[in-house]
Protein backbone atom coordinates (compact mmCIF):
# COMPACT_ATOMS: atom_id res chain seq x y z
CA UNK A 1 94.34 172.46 18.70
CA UNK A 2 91.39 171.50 20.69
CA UNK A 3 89.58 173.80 22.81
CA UNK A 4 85.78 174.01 24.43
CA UNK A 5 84.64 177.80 24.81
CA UNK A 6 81.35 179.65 26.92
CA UNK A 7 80.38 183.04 26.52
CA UNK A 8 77.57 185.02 28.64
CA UNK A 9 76.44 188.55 28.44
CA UNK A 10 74.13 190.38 30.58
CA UNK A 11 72.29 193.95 30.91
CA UNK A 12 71.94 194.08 34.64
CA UNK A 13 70.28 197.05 35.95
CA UNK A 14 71.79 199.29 33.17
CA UNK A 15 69.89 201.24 30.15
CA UNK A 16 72.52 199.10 27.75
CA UNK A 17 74.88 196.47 27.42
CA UNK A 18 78.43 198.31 26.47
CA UNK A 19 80.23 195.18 26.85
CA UNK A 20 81.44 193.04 24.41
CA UNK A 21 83.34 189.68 23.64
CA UNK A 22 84.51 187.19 20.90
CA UNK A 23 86.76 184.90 19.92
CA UNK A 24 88.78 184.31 17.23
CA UNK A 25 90.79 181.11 15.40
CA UNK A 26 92.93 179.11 12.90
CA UNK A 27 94.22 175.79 12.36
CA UNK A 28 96.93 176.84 15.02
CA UNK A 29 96.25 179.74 16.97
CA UNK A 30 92.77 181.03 19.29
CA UNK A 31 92.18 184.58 20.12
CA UNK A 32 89.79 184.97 23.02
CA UNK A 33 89.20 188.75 24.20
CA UNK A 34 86.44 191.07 25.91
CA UNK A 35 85.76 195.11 26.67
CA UNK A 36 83.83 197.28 28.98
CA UNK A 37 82.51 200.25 27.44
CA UNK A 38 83.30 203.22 30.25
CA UNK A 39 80.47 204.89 31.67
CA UNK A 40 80.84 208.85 31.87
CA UNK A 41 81.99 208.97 28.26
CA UNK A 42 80.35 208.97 25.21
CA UNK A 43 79.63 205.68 23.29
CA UNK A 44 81.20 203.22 25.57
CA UNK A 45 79.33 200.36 23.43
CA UNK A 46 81.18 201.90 20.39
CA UNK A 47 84.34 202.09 21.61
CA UNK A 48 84.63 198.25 23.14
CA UNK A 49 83.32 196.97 19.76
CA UNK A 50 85.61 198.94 17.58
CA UNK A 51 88.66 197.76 20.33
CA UNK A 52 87.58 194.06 19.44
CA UNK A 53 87.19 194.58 15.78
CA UNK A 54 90.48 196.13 15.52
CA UNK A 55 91.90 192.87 17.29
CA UNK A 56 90.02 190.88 15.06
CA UNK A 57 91.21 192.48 12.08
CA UNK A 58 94.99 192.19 12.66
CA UNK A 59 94.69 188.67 13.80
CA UNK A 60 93.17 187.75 10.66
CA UNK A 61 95.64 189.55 8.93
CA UNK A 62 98.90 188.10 11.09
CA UNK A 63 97.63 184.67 12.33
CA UNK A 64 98.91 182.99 9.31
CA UNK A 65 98.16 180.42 10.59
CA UNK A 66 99.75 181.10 13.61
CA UNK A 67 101.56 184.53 15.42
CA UNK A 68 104.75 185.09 15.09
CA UNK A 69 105.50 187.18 18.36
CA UNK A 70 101.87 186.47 20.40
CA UNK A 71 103.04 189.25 23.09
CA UNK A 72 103.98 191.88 20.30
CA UNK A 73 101.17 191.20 18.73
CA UNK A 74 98.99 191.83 21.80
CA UNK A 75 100.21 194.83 22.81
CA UNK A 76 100.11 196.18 19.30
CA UNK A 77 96.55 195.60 18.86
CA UNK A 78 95.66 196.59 21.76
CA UNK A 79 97.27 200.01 21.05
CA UNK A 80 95.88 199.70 17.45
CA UNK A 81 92.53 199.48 19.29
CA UNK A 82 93.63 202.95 21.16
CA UNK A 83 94.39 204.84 17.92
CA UNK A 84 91.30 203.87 16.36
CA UNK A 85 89.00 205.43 18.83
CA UNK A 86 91.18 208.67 19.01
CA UNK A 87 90.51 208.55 14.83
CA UNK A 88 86.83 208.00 15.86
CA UNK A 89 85.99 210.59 18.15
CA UNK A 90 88.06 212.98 15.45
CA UNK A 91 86.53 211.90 12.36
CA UNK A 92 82.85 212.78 14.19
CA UNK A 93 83.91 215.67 16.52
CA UNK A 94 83.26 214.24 19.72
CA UNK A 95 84.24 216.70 22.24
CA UNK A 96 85.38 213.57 24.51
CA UNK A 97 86.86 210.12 23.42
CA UNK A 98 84.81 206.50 23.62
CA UNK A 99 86.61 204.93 26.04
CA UNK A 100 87.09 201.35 27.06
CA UNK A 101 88.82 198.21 28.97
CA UNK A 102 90.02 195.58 26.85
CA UNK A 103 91.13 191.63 28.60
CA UNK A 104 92.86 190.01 25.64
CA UNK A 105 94.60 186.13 25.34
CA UNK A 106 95.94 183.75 22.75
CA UNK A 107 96.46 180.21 23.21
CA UNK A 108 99.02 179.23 20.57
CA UNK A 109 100.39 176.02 20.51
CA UNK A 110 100.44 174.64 23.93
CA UNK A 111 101.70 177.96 25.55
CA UNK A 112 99.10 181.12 26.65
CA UNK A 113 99.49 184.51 26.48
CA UNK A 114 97.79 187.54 27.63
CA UNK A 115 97.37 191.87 28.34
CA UNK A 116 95.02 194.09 29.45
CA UNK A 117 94.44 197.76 30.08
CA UNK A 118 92.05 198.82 32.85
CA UNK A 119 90.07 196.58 34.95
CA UNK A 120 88.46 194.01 32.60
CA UNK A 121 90.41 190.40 34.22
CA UNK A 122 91.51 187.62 33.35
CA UNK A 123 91.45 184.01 35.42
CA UNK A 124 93.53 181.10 34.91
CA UNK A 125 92.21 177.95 36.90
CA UNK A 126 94.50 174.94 36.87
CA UNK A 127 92.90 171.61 39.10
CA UNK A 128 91.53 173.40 42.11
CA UNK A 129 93.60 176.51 41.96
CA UNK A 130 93.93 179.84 40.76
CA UNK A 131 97.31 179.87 38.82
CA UNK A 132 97.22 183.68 37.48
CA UNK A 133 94.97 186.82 37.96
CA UNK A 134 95.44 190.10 35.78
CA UNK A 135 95.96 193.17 38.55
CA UNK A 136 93.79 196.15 37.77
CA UNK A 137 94.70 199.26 36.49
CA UNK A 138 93.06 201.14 39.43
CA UNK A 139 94.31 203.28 41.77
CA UNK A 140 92.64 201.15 44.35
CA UNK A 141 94.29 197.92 43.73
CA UNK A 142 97.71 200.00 43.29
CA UNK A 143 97.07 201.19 46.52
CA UNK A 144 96.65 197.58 48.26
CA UNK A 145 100.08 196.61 46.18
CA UNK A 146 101.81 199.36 47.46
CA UNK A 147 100.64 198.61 51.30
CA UNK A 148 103.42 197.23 52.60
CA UNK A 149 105.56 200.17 52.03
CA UNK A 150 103.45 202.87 51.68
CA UNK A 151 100.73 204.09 54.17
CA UNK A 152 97.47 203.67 52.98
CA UNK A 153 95.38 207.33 53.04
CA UNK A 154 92.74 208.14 51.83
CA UNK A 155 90.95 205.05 49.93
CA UNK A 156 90.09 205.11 46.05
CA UNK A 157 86.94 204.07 44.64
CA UNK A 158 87.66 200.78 42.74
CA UNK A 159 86.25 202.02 39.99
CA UNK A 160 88.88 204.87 38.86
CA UNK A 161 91.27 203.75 36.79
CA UNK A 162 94.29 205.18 35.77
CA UNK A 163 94.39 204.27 32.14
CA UNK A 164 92.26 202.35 30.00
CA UNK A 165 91.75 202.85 25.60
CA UNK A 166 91.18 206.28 24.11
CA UNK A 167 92.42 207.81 27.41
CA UNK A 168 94.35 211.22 25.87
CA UNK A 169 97.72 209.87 27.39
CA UNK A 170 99.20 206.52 26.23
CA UNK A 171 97.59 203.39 27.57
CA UNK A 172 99.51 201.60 30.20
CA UNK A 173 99.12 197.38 28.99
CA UNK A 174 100.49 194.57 30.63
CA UNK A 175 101.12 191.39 29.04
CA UNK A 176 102.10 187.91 30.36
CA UNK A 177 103.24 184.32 28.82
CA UNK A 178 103.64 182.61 27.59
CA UNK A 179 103.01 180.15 30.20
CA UNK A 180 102.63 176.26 28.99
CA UNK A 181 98.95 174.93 29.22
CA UNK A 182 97.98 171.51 30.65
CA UNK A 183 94.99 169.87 29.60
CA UNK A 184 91.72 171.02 31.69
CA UNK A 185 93.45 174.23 32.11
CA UNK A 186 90.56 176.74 32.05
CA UNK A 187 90.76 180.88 31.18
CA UNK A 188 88.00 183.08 32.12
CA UNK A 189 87.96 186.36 30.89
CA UNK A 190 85.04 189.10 32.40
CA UNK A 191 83.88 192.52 33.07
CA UNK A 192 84.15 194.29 36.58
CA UNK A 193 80.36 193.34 36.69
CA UNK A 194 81.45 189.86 37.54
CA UNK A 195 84.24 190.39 39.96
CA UNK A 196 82.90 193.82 41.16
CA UNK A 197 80.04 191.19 42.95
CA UNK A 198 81.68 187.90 43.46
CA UNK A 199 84.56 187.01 45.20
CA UNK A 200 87.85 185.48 43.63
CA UNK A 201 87.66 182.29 45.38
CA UNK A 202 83.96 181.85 44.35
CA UNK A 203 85.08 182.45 40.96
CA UNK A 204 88.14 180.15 40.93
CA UNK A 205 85.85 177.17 42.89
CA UNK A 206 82.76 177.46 40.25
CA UNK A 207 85.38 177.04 37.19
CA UNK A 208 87.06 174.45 38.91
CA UNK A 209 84.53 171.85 39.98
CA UNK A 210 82.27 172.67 36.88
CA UNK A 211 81.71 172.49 33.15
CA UNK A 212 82.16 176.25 31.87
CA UNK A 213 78.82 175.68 30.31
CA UNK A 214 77.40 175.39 33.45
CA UNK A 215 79.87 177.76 35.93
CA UNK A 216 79.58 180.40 33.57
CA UNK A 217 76.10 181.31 33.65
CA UNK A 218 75.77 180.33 37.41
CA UNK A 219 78.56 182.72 38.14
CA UNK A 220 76.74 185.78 36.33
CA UNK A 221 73.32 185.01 37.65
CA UNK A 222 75.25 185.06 41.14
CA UNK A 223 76.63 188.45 40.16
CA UNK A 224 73.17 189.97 39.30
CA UNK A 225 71.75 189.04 42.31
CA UNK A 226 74.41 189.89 44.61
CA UNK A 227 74.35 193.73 43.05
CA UNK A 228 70.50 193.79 42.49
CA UNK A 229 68.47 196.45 40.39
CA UNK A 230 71.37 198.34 39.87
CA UNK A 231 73.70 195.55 38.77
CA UNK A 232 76.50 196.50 35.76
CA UNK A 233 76.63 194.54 32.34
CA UNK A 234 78.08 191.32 33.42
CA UNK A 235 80.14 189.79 30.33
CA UNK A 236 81.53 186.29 30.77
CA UNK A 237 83.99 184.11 28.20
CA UNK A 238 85.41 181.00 29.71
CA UNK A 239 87.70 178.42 27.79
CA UNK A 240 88.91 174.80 28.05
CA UNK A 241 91.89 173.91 26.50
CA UNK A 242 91.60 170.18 25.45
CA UNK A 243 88.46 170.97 25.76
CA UNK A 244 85.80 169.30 28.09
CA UNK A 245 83.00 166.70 26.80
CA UNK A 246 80.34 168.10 28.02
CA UNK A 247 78.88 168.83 23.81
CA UNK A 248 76.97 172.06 25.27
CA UNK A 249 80.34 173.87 26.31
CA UNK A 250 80.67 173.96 22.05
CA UNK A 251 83.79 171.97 22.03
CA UNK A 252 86.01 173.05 18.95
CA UNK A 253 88.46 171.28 16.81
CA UNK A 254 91.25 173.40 14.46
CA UNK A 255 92.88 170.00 13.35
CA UNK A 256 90.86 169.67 9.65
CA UNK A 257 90.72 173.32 8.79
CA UNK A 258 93.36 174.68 6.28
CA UNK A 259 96.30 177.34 6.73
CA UNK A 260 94.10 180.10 5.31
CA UNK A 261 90.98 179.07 6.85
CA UNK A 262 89.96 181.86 9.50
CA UNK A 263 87.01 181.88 11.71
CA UNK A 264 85.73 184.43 13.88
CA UNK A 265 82.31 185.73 16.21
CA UNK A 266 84.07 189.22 15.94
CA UNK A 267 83.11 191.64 13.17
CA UNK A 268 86.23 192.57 11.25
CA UNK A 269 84.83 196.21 10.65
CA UNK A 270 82.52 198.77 11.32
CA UNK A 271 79.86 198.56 9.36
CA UNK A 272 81.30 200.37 5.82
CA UNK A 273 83.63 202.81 7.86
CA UNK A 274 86.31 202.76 5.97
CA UNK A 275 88.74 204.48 8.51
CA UNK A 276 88.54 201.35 10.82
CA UNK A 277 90.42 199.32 7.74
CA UNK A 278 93.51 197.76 9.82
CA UNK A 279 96.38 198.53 6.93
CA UNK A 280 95.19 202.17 7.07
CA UNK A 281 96.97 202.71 10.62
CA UNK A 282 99.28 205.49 9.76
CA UNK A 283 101.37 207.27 12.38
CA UNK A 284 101.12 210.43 10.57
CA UNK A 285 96.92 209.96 11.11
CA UNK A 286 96.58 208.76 14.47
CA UNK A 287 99.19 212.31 15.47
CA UNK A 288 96.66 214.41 13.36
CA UNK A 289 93.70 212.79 15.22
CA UNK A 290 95.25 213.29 18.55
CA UNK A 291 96.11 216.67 18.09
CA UNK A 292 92.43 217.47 16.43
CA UNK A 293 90.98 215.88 19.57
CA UNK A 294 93.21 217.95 22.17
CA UNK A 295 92.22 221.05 20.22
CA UNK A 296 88.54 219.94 20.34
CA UNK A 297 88.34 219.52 23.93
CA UNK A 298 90.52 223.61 24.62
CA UNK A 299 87.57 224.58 22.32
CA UNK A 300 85.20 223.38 24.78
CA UNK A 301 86.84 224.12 28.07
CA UNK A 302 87.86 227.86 26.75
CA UNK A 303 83.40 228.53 25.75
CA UNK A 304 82.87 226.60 29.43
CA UNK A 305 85.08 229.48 31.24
């Protein structure tokens, strides 16, 4: 497995970054995924980096060296991701739940796979043309689908979604592959910073007619000054498959490394938190911590009245 891979983060106008991004591999198997910390919640940067280390974790633990069921194993982690910030906000008392986004993919063998849950999207660019978009989980863009049977109303803002991780109902994730990759074919993954600011087909013609080390960056210095001072975190992760040769878009090579051999730029844990431990996802748990939260926030609202 060959692949070349380009990653970009950005402040913007914002007090802090609460995006985040990494990637994972094996000899046979990548795993390349980003979050968006929500705004209006508490510890959005929290709950995007414990969503990726969760991810992280499991893949280590069932990329051996390659996934059995990639779309299982997507939508499980991504709801492992879920539990673990309902056991968070629990475990510390948090009135309300860290919430984020989560744009997840594995490219396993010569197929691709990928979910999400909220509005953090995915690209796939193939020649010239964009081959597959992720549709947000906003009532805006559910609105547009829904057009040409329903009348349109009253529009949303884009920015409401209607489900995203360590929302108190279940998560809503959508998955897709696998669908067979062709070398050159290029995935970008980003944060509604990016696309919020610059236009699909300005995205889909920077990644086509140049290196991801170069279209990357471009595209999220376009972004910042498109939405100025107060510009969102803008989080870019672009890969290659059969990678490029341009040496600066970090081209990797899985074909040396052994069946146990596991790399990753994601953390597998919390610092020493031992609660974020991926074997210690028990049912029983994750029902206690939603029902601790949801007792939690009647607290609050019953003192409020």
């Amino acid at each position: 497995m060959r692949f070349s891979v380009y990653q970009v983060s950005r402040k913007g106008g914002r007090e802090k970054n609460e995006d985040r991004m990494g990637y994972c591999y094996t000899r046979d198997s990548g795993l390349f995924a980003l979050a968006d910390g929500m705004g209006g919640h508490p510890e959005g940067e929290m709950a995007s980096q414990i969503a990726l280390q969760t991810l992280a974790a499991l893949y280590q633990r069932d990329a051996k060296p390659q996934l059995k069921d990639p779309v299982r194993f997507l939508t499980e982690a991504i709801m492992a991701g879920h539990h673990q910030l309902l056991r968070y906000a629990s475990e510390r008392g948090l009135i309300d739940t860290p919430r984020t986004t989560i744009v997840a993919c594995v490219l396993q063998g010569n197929t691709a796979y990928w979910a999400h849950c909220g509005d953090s999207r995915l690209y796939f660019v193939r020649g010239d043309k964009l081959i597959a978009r992720t549709r947000d989980h906003s009532y805006s863009e559910l609105q547009e689908t829904l057009a040409a049977v329903v009348p349109i109303g009253e529009r949303y803002n884009r920015n409401v979604l209607f489900t995203c991780l360590g929302s108190p109902g279940k998560p809503v994730v959508d998955t897709s592959g696998p669908l067979v990759l062709q070398s050159g074919d290029r995935v970008l993954l980003c944060s509604d910073g990016l696309w919020s600011s610059v236009d699909d087909d300005v995205i889909t013609h920077h990644v086509a007619t140049r290196s991801i080390s170069d279209s990357v960056p471009e595209l999220v210095e376009q972004a910042l000054r498109t939405a100025g001072a107060k510009s969102d975190n803008v989080t870019v992760l672009a890969v290659e498959w059969e990678g490029a040769e341009d040496e600066s878009a970090r081209g990797i090579s899985t074909q040396t490394l052994g069946e146990e051999v596991f790399a990753s730029t994601i953390q597998a844990s919390v610092g020493s938190d031992p609660g974020l431990e991926p074997d210690d996802l028990d049912e029983a748990e994750i029902e206690r911590s939603i029902r601790e939260i949801n007792e939690a926030i009647r607290r609050s609202s019953q003192k409020k009245g």
